[in-house]
Protein backbone atom coordinates (compact mmCIF):
# COMPACT_ATOMS: atom_id res chain seq x y z
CA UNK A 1 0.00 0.00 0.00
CA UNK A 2 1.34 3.48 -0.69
CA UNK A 3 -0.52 7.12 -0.42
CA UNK A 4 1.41 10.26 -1.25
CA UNK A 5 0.24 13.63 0.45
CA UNK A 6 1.55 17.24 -0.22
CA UNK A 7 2.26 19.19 3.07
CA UNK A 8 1.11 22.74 1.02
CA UNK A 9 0.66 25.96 2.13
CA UNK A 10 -0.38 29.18 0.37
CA UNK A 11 2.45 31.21 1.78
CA UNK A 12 5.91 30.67 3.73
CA UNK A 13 6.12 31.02 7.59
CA UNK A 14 3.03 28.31 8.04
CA UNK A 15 5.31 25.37 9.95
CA UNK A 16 4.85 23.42 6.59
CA UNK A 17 7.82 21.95 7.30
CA UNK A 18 7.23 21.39 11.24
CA UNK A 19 4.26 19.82 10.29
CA UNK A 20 5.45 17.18 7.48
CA UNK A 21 7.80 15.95 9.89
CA UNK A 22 5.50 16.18 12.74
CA UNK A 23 2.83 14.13 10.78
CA UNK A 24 5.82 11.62 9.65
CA UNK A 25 6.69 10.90 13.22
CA UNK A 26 2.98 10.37 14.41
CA UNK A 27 2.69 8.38 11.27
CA UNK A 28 5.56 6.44 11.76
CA UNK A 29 3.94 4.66 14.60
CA UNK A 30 1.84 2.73 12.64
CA UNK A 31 3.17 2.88 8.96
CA UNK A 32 6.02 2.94 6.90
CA UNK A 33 6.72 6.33 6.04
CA UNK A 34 9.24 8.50 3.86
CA UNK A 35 9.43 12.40 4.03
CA UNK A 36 10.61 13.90 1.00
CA UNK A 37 11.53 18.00 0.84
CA UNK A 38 10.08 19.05 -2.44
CA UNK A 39 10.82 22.21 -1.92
CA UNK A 40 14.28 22.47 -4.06
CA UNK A 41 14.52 26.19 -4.12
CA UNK A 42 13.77 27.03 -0.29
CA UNK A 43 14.77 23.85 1.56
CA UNK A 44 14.87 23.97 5.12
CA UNK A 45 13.83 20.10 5.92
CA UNK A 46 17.37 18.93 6.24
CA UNK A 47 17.91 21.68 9.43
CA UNK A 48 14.57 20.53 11.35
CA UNK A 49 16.05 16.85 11.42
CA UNK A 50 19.51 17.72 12.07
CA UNK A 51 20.39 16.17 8.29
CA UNK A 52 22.39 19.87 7.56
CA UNK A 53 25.92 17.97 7.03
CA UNK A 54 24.80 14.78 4.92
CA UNK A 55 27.15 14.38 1.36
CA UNK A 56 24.17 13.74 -0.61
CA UNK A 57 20.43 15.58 -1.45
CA UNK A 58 17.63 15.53 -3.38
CA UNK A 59 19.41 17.81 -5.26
CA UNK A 60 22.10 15.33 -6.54
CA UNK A 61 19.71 13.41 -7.34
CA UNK A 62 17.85 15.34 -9.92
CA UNK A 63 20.74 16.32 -12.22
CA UNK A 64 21.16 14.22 -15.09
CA UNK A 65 23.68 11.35 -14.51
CA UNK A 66 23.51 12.06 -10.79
CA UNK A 67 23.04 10.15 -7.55
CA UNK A 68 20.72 7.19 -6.95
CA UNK A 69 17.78 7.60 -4.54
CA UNK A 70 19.22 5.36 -2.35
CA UNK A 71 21.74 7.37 -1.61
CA UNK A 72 19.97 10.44 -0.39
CA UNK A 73 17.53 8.59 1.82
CA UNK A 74 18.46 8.86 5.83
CA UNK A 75 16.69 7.13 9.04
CA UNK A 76 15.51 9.79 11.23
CA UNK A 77 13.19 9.76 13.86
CA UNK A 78 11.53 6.38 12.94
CA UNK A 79 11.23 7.75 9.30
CA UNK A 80 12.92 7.54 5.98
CA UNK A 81 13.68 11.16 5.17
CA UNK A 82 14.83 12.74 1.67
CA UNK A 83 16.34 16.21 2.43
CA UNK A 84 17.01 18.90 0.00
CA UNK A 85 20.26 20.41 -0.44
CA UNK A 86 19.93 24.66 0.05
CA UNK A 87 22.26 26.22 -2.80
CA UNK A 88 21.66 28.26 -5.63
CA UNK A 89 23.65 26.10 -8.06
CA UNK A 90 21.90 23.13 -6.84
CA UNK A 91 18.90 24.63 -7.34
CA UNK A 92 20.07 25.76 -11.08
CA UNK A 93 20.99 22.37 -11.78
CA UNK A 94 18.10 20.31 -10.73
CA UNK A 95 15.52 19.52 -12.89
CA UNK A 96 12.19 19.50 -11.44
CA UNK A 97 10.37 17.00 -13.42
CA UNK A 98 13.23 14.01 -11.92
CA UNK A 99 11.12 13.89 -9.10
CA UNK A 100 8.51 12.19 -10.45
CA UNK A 101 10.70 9.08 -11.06
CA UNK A 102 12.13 9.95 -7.30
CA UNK A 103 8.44 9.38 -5.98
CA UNK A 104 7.68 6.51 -8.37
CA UNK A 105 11.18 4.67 -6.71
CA UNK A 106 10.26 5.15 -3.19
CA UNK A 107 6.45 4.70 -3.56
CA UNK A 108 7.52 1.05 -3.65
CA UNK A 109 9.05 0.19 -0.26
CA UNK A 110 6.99 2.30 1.58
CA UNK A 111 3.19 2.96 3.08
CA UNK A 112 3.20 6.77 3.24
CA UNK A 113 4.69 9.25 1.53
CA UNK A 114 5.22 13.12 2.66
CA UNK A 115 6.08 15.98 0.45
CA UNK A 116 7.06 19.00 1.86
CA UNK A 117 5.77 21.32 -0.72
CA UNK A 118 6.79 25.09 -1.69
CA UNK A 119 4.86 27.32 -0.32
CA UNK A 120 4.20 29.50 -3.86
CA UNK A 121 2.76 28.24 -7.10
CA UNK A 122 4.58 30.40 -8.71
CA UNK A 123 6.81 27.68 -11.22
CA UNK A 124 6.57 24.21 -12.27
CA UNK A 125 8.98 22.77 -9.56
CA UNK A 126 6.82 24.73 -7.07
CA UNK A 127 3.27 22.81 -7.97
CA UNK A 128 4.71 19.71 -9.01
CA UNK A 129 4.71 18.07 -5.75
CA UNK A 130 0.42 18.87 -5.11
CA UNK A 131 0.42 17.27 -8.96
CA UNK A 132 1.79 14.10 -7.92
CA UNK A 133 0.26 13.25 -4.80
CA UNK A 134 -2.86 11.69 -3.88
CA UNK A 135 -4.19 14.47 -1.60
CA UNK A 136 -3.10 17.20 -0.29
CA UNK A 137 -3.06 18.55 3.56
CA UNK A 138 -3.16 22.84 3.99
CA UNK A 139 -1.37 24.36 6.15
CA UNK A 140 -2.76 27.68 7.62
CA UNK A 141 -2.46 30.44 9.59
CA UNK A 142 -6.21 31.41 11.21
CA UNK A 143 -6.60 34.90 9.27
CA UNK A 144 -8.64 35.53 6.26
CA UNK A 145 -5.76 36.09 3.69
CA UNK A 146 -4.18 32.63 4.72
CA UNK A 147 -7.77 31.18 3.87
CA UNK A 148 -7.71 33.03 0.84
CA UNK A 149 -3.86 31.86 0.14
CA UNK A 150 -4.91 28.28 0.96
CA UNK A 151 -7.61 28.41 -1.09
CA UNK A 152 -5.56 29.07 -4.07
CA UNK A 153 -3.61 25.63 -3.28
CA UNK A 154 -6.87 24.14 -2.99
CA UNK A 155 -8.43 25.27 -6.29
CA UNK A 156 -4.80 24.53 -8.07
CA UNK A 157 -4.63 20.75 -6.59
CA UNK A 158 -8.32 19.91 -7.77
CA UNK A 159 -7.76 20.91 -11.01
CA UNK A 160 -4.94 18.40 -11.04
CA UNK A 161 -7.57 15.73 -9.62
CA UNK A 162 -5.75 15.96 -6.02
CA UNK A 163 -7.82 16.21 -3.29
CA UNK A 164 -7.57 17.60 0.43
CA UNK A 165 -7.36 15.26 2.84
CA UNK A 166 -8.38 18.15 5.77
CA UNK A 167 -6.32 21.52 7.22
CA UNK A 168 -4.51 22.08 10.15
CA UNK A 169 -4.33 25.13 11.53
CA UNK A 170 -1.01 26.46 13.30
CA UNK A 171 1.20 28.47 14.70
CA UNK A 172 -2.23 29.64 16.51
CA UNK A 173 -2.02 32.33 19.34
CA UNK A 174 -5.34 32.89 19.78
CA UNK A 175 -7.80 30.48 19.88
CA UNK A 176 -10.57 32.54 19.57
CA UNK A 177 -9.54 33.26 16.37
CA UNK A 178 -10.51 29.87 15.15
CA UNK A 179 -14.00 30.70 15.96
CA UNK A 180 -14.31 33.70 13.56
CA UNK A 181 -12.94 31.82 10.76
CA UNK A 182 -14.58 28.24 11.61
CA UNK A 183 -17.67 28.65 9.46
CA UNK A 184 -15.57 29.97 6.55
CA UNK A 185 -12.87 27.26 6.95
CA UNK A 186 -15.75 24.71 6.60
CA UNK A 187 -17.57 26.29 3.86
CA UNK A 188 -15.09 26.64 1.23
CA UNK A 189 -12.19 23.78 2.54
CA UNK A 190 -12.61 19.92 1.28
CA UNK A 191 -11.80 17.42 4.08
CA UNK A 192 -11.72 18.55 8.04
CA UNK A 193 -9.91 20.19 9.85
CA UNK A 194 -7.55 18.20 11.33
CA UNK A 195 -6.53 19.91 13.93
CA UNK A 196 -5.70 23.21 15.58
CA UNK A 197 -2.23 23.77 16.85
CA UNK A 198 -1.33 26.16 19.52
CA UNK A 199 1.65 28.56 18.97
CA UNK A 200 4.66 26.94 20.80
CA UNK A 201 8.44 27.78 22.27
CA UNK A 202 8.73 23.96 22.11
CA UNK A 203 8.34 24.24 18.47
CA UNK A 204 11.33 26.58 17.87
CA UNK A 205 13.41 25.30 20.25
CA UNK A 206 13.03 21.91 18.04
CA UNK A 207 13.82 23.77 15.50
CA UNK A 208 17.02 25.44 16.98
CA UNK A 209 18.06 21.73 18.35
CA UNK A 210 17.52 20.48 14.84
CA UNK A 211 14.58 18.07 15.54
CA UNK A 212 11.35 17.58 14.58
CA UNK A 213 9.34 18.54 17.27
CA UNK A 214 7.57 14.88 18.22
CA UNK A 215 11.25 14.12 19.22
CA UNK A 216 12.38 16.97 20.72
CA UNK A 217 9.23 17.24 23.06
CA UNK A 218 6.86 15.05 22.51
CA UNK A 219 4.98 16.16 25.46
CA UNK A 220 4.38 19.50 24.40
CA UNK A 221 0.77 20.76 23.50
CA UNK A 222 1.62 21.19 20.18
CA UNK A 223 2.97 17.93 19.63
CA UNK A 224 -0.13 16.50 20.62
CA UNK A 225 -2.53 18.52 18.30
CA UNK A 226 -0.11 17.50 15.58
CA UNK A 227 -1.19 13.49 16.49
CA UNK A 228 -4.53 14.45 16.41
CA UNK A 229 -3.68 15.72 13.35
CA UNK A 230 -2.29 12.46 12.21
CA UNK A 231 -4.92 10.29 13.49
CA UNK A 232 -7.91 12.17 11.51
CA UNK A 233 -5.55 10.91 8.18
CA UNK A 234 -7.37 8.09 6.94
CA UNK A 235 -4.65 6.12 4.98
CA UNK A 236 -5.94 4.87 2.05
CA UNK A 237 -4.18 2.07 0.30
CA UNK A 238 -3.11 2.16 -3.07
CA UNK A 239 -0.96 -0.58 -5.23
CA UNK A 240 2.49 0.42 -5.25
CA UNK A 241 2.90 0.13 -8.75
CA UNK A 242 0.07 1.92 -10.16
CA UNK A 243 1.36 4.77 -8.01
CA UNK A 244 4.66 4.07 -9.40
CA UNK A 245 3.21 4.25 -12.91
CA UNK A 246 1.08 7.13 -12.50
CA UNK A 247 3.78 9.19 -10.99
CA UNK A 248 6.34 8.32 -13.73
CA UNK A 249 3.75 9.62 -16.17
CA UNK A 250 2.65 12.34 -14.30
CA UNK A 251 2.17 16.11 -17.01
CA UNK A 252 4.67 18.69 -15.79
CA UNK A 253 2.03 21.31 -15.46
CA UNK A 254 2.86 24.84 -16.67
CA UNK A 255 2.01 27.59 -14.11
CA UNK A 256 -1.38 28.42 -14.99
């Protein structure tokens, strides 16, 4: 069984990237699961889970005549985790449209996939990941223009045929906040919300350690909305190589 889900976001500063890994590790207990940072030309996954010094990325992987896949998957944190390297000329190099022959490798020998996605969709490396995967989870910030920038992932990814799996809201200080926007959330969102996380010094002191936050504290408030989170993601099982063969043959979209 395999199921791929973008980790998207309408804008940066979200916790996408807190939250892939967060989901991974709550995931993790109960499935096979392999993070992947699809975001080649802002990467930050590698620095969350403390990856910063490996040899080899996801960019070496998507030059031509590069590395294998094998060789930039690590075991982190329970997880199998593809980090992306953080320089320009990496960046330059890659070509985007490798990583649908990255996904279709891994989709084999493992249950769940995550993509940590860019948080534009502004070029074709930038909405490839929501094109490949089977649904997508939206990360937002409880204000009406991070509705209205989720919206736009939301829109994009069902034109593709992807569907949202639910939102999470984070990074929230006020919970009240949740309130005022509940009714709009539910109105024009797919999926539920999966859960609301409160705004957290655990959180960035994860970060600063260079762990994903289940590890770091996993007794923190946060981390525990971020299960919840995890445990309103109903799995669904799909054949590994029809994955495999849809992702291979997956359209490079242009930017619409």
């Amino acid at each position: 069984m395999v199921e791929a889900f973008a980790v998207a976001s309408g804008k940066g500063g979200t916790g996408k990237t807190t939250s892939t890994l967060a989901l991974g590790m709550a995931l993790a207990e109960e499935y096979d699961v392999t993070v992947i940072d699809a975001d080649t030309g802002m990467a930050n996954l590698l620095f969350h889970a403390g990856l910063e010094a490996v040899d080899t990325t996801l960019h070496d992987v998507l030059i031509e005549g590069g590395a294998s896949v094998e060789a930039a998957v690590y075991d982190r944190f329970g997880m199998s985790v593809v980090p992306c390297g953080t320089s320009l000329a990496g960046f330059e190099a890659a070509e985007p449209e490798r990583l649908r022959d990255v996904v279709a490798t891994l989709a084999a020998d493992t249950d769940v996939i995550l993509l940590d996605s860019p948080a534009t969709l502004s070029s074709k490396s930038a909405v490839l990941p929501v094109v490949l995967a089977d649904r997508v989870v939206i990360v937002l910030q409880p204000t009406i223009p991070a509705l209205s920038d989720g919206l736009k992932v939301q829109e994009y990814a069902t034109s593709y045929g992807t569907d949202t799996a639910g939102t999470i809201f984070n990074k929230v200080a006020d919970p009240a906040a949740i309130d005022r926007i509940a009714e709009k959330s539910r109105r024009y969102f797919e999926g539920p919300t999966l859960s609301t996380v409160p705004e957290s010094d655990a959180v960035r002191a994860a970060r600063r350690a260079g762990e994903p936050l289940l590890a770091h504290a996993p007794d923190a408030e946060a981390a525990a909305a971020f299960r919840e989170a995890a445990d309103g993601l109903d799995v669904r099982a799909g054949d590994a190589g029809d994955v495999a063969d849809r992702f291979r043959s997956a359209v490079i979209p242009e930017r619409r």
